[in-house]
N, C-alpha and C. Protein backbone atom coordinates (compact mmCIF):
# COMPACT_ATOMS: atom_id res chain seq x y z
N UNK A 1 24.93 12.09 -6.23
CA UNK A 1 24.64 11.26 -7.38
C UNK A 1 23.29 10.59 -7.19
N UNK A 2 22.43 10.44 -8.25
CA UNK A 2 20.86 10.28 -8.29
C UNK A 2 21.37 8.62 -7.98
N UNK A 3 20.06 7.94 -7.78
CA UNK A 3 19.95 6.62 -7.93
C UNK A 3 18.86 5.80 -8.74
N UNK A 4 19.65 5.22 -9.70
CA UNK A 4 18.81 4.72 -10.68
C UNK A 4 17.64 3.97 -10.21
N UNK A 5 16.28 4.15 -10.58
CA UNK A 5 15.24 3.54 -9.76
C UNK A 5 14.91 2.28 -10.49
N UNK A 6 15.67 2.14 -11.78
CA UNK A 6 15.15 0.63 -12.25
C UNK A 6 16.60 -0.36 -12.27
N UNK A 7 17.84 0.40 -11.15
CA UNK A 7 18.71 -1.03 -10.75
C UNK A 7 17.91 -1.34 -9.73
N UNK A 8 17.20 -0.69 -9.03
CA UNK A 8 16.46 -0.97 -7.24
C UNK A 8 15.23 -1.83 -7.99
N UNK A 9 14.48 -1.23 -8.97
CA UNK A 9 13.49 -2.85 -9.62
C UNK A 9 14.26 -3.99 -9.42
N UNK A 10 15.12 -4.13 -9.82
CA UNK A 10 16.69 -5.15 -10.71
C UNK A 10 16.71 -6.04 -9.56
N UNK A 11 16.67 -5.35 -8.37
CA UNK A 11 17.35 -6.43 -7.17
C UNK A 11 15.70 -6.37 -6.14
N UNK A 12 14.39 -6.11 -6.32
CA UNK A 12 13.41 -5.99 -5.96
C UNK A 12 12.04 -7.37 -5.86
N UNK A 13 11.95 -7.46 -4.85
CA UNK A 13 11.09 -8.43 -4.52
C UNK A 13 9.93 -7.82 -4.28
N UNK A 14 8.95 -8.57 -4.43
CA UNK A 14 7.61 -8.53 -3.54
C UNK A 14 7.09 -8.87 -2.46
N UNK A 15 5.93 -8.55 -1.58
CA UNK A 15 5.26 -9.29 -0.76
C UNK A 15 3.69 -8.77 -0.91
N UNK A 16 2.91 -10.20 -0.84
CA UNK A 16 1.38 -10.01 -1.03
C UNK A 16 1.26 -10.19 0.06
N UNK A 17 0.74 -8.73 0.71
CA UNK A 17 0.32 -9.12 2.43
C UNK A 17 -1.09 -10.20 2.47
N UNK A 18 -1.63 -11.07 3.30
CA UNK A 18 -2.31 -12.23 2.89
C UNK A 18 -3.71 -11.42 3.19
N UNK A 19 -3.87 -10.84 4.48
CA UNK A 19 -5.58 -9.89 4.48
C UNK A 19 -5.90 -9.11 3.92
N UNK A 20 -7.41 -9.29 3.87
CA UNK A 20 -7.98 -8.54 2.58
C UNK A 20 -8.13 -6.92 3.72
N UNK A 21 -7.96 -5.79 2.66
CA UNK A 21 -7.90 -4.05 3.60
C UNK A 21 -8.78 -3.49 2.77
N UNK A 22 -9.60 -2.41 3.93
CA UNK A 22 -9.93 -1.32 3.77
C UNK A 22 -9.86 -0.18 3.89
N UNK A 23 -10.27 0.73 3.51
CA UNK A 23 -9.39 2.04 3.34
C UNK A 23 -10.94 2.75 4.10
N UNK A 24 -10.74 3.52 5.21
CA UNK A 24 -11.53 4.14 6.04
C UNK A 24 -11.66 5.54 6.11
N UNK A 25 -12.89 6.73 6.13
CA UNK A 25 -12.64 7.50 6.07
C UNK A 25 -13.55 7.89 7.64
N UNK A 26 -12.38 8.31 8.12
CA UNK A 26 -13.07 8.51 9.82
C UNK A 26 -12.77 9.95 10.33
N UNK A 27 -13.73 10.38 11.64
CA UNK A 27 -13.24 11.81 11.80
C UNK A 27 -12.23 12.19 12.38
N UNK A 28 -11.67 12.84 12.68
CA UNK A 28 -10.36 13.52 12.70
C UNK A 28 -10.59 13.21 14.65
N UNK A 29 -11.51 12.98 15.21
CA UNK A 29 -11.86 13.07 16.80
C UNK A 29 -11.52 11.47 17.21
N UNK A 30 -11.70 10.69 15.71
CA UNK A 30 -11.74 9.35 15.96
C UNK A 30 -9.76 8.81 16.12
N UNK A 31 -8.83 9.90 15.94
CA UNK A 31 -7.36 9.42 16.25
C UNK A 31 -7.29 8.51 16.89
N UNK A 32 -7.44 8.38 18.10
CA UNK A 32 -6.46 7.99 19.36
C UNK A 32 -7.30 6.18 19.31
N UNK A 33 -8.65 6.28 19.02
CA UNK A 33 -9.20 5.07 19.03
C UNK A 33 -8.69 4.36 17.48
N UNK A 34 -8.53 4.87 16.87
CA UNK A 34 -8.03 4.40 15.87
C UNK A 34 -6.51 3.84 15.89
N UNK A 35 -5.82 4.53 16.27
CA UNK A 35 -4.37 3.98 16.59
C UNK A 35 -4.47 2.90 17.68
N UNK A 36 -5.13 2.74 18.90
CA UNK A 36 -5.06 1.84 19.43
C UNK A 36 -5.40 0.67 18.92
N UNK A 37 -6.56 0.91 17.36
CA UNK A 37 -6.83 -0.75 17.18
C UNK A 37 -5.15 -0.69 16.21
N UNK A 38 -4.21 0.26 15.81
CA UNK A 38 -3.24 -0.23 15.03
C UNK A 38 -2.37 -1.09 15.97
N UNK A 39 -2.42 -1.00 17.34
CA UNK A 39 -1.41 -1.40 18.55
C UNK A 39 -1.81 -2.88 18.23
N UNK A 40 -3.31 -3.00 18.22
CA UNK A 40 -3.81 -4.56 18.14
C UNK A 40 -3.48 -5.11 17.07
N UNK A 41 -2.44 -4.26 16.06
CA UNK A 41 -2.59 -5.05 14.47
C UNK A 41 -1.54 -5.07 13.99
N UNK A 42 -0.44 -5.41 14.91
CA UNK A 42 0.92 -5.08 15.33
C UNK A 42 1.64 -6.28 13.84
N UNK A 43 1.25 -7.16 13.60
CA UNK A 43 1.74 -8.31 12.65
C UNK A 43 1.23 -8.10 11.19
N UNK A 44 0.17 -7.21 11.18
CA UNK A 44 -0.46 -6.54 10.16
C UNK A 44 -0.37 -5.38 9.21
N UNK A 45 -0.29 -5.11 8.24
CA UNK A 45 -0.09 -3.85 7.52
C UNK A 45 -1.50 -2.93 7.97
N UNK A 46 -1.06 -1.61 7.86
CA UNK A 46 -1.62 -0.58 8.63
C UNK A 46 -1.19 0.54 8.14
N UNK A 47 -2.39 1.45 7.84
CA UNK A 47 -1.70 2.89 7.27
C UNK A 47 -2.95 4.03 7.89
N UNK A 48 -2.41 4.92 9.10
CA UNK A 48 -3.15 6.11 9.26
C UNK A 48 -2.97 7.40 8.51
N UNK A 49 -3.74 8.06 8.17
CA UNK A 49 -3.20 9.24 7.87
C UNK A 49 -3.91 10.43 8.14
N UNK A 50 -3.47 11.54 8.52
CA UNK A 50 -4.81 12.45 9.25
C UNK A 50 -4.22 13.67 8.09
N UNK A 51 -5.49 14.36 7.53
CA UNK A 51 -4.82 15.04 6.68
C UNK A 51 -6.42 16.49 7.07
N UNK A 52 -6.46 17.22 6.12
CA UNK A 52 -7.52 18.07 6.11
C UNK A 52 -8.66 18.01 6.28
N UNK A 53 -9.16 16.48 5.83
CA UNK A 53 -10.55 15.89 5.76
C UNK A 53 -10.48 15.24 7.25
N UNK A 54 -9.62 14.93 7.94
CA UNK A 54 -9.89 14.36 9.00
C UNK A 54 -8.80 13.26 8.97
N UNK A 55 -9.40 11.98 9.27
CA UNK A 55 -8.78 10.71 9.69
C UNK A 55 -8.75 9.70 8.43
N UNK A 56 -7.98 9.05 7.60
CA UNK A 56 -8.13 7.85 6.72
C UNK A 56 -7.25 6.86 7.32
N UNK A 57 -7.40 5.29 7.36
CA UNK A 57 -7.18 4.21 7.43
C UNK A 57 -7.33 3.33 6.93
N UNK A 58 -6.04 2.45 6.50
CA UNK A 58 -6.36 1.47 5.78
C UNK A 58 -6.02 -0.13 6.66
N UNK A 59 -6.92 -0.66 7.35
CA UNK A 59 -6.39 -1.67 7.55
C UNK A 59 -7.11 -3.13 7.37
N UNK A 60 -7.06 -4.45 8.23
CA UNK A 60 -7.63 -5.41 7.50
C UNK A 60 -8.51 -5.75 7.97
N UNK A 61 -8.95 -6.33 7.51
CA UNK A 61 -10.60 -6.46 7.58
C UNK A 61 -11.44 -6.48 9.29
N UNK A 62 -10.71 -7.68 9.79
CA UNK A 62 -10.54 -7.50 11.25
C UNK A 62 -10.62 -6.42 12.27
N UNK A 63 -9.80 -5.12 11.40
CA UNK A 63 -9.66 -4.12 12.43
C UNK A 63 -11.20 -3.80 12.01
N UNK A 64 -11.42 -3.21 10.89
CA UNK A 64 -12.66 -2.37 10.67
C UNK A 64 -13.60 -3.04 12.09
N UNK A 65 -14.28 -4.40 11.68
CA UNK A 65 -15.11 -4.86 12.44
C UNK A 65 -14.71 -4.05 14.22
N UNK A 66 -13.72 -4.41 14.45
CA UNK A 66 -13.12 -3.95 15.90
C UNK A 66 -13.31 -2.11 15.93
N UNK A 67 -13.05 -1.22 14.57
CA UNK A 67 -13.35 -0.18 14.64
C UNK A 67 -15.12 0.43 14.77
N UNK A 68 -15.63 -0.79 13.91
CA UNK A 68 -16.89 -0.41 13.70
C UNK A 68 -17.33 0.17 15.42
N UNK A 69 -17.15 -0.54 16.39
CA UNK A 69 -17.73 -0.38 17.83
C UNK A 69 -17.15 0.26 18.34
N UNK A 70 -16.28 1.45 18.13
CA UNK A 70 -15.72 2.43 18.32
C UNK A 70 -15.73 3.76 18.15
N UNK A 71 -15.49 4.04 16.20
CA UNK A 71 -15.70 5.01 16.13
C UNK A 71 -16.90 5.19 14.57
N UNK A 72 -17.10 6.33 14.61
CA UNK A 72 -17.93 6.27 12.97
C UNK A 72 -17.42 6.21 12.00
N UNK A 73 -17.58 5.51 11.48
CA UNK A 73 -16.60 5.46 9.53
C UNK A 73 -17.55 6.15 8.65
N UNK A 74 -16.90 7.53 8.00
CA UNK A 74 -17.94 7.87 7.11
C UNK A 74 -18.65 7.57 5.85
N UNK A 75 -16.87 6.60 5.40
CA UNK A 75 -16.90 5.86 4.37
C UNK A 75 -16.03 5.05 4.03
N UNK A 76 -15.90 3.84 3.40
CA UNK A 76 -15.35 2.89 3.27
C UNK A 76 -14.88 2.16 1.73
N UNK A 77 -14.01 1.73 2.00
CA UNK A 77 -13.48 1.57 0.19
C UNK A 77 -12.60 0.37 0.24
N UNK A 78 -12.76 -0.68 -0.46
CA UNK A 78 -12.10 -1.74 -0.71
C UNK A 78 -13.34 -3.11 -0.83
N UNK A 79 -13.10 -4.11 -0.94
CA UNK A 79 -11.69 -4.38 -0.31
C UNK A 79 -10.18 -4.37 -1.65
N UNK A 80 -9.55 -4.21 -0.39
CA UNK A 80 -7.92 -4.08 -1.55
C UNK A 80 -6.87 -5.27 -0.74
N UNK A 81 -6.14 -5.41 -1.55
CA UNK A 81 -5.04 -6.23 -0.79
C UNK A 81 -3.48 -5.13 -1.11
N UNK A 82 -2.81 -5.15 -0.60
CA UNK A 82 -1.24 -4.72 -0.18
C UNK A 82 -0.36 -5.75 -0.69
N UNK A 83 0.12 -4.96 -1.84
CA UNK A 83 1.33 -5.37 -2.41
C UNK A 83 2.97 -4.10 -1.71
N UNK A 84 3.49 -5.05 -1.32
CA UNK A 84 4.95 -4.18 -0.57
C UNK A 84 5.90 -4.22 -1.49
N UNK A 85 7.07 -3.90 -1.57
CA UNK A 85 8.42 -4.05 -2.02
C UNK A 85 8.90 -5.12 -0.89
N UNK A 86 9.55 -5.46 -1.14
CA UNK A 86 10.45 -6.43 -0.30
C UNK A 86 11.68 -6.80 -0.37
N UNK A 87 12.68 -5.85 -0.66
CA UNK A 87 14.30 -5.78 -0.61
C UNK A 87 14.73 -4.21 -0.57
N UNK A 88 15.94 -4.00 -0.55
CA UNK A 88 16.85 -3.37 -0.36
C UNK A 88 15.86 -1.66 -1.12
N UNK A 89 15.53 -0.65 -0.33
CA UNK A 89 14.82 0.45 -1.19
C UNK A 89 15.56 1.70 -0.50
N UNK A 90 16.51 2.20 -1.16
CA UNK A 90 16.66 3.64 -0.52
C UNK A 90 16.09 4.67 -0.45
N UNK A 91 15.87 5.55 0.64
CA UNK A 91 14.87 6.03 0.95
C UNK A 91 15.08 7.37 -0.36
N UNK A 92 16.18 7.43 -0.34
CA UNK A 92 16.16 8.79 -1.73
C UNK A 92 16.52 8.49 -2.99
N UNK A 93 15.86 7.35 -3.12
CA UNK A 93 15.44 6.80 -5.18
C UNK A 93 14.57 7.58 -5.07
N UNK A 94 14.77 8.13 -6.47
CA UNK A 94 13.88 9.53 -7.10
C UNK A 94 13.26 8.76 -8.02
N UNK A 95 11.62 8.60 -8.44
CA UNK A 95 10.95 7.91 -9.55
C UNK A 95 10.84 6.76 -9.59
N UNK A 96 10.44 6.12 -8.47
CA UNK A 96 10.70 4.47 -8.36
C UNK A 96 9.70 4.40 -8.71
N UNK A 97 8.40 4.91 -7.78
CA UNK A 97 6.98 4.23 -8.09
C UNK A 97 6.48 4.92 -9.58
N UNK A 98 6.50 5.96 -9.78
CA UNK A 98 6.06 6.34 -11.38
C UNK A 98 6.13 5.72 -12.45
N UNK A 99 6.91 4.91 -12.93
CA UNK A 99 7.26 3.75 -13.93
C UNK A 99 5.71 2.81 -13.65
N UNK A 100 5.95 2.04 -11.86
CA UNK A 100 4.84 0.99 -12.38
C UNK A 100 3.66 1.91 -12.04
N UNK A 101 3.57 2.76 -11.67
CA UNK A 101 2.03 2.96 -11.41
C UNK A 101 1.46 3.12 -12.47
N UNK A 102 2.11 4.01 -13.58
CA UNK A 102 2.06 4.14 -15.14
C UNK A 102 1.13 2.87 -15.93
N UNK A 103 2.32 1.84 -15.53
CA UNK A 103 1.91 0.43 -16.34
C UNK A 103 0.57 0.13 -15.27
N UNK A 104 0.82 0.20 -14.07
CA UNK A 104 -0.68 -0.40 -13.81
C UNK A 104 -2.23 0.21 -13.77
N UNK A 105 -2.03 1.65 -14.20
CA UNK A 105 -3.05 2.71 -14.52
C UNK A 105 -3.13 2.33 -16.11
N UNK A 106 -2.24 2.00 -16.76
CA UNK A 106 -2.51 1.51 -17.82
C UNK A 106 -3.69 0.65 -18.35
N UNK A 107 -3.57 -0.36 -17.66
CA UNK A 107 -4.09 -1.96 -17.66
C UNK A 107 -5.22 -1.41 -16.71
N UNK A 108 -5.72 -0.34 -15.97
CA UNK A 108 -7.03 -0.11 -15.46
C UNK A 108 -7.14 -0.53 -13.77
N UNK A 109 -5.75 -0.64 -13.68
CA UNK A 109 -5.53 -0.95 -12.16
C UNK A 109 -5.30 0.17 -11.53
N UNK A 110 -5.88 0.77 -10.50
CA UNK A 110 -6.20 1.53 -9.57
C UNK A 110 -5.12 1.42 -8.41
N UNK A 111 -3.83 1.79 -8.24
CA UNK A 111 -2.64 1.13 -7.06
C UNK A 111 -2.53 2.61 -6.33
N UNK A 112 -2.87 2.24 -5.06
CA UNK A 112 -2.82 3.26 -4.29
C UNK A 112 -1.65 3.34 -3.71
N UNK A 113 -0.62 4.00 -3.94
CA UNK A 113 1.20 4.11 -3.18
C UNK A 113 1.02 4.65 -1.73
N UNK A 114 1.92 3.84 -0.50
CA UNK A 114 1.52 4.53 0.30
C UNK A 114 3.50 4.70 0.64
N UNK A 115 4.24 5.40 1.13
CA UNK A 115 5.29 5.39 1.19
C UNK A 115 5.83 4.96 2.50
N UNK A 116 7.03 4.27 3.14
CA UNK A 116 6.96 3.86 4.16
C UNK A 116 8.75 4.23 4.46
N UNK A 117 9.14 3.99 5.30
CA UNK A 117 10.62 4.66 5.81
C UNK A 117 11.74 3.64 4.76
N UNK A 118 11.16 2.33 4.86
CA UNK A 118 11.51 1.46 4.70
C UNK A 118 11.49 0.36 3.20
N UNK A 119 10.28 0.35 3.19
CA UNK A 119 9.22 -0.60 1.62
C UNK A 119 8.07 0.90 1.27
N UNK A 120 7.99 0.48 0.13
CA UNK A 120 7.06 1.14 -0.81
C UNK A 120 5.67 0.29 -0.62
N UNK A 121 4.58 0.72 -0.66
CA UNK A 121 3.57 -0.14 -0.40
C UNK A 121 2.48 0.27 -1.55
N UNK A 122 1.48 -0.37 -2.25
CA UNK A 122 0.61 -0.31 -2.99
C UNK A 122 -0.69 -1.08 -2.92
N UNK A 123 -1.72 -0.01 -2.30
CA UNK A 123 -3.00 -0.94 -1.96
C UNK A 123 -4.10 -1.39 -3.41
N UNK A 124 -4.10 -2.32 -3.76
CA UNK A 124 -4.72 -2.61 -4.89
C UNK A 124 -6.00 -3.21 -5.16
N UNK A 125 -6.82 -2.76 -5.65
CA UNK A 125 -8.62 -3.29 -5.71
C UNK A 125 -8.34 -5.39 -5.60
N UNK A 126 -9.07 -5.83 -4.73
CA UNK A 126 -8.62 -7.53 -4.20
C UNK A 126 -8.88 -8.08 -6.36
N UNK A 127 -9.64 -7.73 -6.41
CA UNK A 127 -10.40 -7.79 -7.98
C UNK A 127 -9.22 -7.53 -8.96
N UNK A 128 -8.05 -7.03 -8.51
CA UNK A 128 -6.89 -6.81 -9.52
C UNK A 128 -5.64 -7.29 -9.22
N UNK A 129 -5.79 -7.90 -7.90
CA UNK A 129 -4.40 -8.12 -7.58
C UNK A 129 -3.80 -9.30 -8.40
N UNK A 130 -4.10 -10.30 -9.14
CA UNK A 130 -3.53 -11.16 -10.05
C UNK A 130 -3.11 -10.32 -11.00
N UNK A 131 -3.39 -9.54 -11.22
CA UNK A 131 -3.09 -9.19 -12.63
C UNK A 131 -1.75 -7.88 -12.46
N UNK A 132 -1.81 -7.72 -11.20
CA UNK A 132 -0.95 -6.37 -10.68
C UNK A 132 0.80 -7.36 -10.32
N UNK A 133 0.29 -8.14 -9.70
CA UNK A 133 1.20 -9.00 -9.36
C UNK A 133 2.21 -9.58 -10.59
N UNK A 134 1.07 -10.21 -11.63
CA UNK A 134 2.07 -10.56 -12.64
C UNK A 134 2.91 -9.53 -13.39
N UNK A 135 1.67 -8.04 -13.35
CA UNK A 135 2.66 -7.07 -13.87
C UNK A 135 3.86 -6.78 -13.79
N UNK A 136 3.64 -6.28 -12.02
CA UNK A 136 4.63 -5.83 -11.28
C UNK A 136 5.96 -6.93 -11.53
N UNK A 137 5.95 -8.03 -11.32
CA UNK A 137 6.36 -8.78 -11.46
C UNK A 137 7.31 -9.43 -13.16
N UNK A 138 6.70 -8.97 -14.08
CA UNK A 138 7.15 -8.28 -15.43
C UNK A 138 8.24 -7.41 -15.35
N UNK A 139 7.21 -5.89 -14.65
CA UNK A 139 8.62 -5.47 -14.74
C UNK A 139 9.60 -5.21 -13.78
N UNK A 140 9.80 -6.30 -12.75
CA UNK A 140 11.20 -6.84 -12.27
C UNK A 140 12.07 -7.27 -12.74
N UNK A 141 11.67 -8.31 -13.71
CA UNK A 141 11.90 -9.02 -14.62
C UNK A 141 13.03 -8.15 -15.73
N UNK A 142 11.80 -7.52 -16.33
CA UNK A 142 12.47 -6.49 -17.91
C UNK A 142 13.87 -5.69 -16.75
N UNK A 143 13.73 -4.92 -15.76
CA UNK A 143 14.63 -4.34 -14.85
C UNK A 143 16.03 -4.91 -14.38
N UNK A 144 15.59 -6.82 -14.40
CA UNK A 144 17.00 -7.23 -14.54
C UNK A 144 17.82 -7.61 -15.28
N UNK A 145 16.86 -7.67 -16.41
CA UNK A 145 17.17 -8.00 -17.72
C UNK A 145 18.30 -6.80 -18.39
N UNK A 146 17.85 -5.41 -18.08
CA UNK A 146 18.73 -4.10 -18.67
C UNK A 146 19.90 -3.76 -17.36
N UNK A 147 19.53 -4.21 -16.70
CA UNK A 147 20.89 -3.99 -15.42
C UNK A 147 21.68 -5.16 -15.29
């Protein structure tokens, strides 16, 4: 049996992680130095991902500086802040994030989903996060309103 993804809005919180992130595009040689500054950023949101192009990272501001003397960043993007989920998310709700990303591509907000075992995460331009927040926050709202 599917699971409705707007009772999981219904009972869904937020969290505005408080540092401002960047999203890193590093080489694929740069791994291992890169994960060690994630060891240092242990209280911090953090997202590696090594894909075809090499190495991307998103973390806060702090790390970059600490990465800068490490490895080469080819390119850099943000700053963004991290909006999480913050309650109860099963890992096999089908269509959770599609609803808001919808509404916030709507309104010209740019929300980057990153998926996590646990919380749903969305890195958002720092320049939009008021306005993502109240969204998001809307439709929690409308979600408990129909459940």
């Amino acid at each position: 049996m599917s699971i409705d993804p707007m009772a999981v809005w219904a009972n869904m919180t937020l969290k505005v992680w408080p540092e401002r992130y960047w999203m890193l595009d590093l080489s694929d040689t740069s791994a291992q130095d890169v994960a060690n500054v994630f060891v240092a950023s242990d209280a911090r949101y953090s997202c590696l991902i090594r894909d075809q192009s090499g190495v991307s990272a998103i973390v806060e501001e702090a790390a970059v500086e600490r990465l800068k003397t490490q490895v080469s960043i080819r390119g850099s993007f943000g700053p963004f802040r991290v909006v999480s989920t913050d309650g109860e998310l099963p890992f096999d709700v089908i269509g959770f994030l599609g609803p808001v990303l919808r509404a916030l591509n709507e309104q010209g907000i740019k929300a980057g989903p990153q998926c996590g075992a646990v919380f749903d995460h969305l890195f958002i331009y720092e320049r939009d996060v008021k306005r993502a927040v109240a969204l998001l926050e809307g439709f929690i709202n409308q979600a408990r309103e129909s459940h």
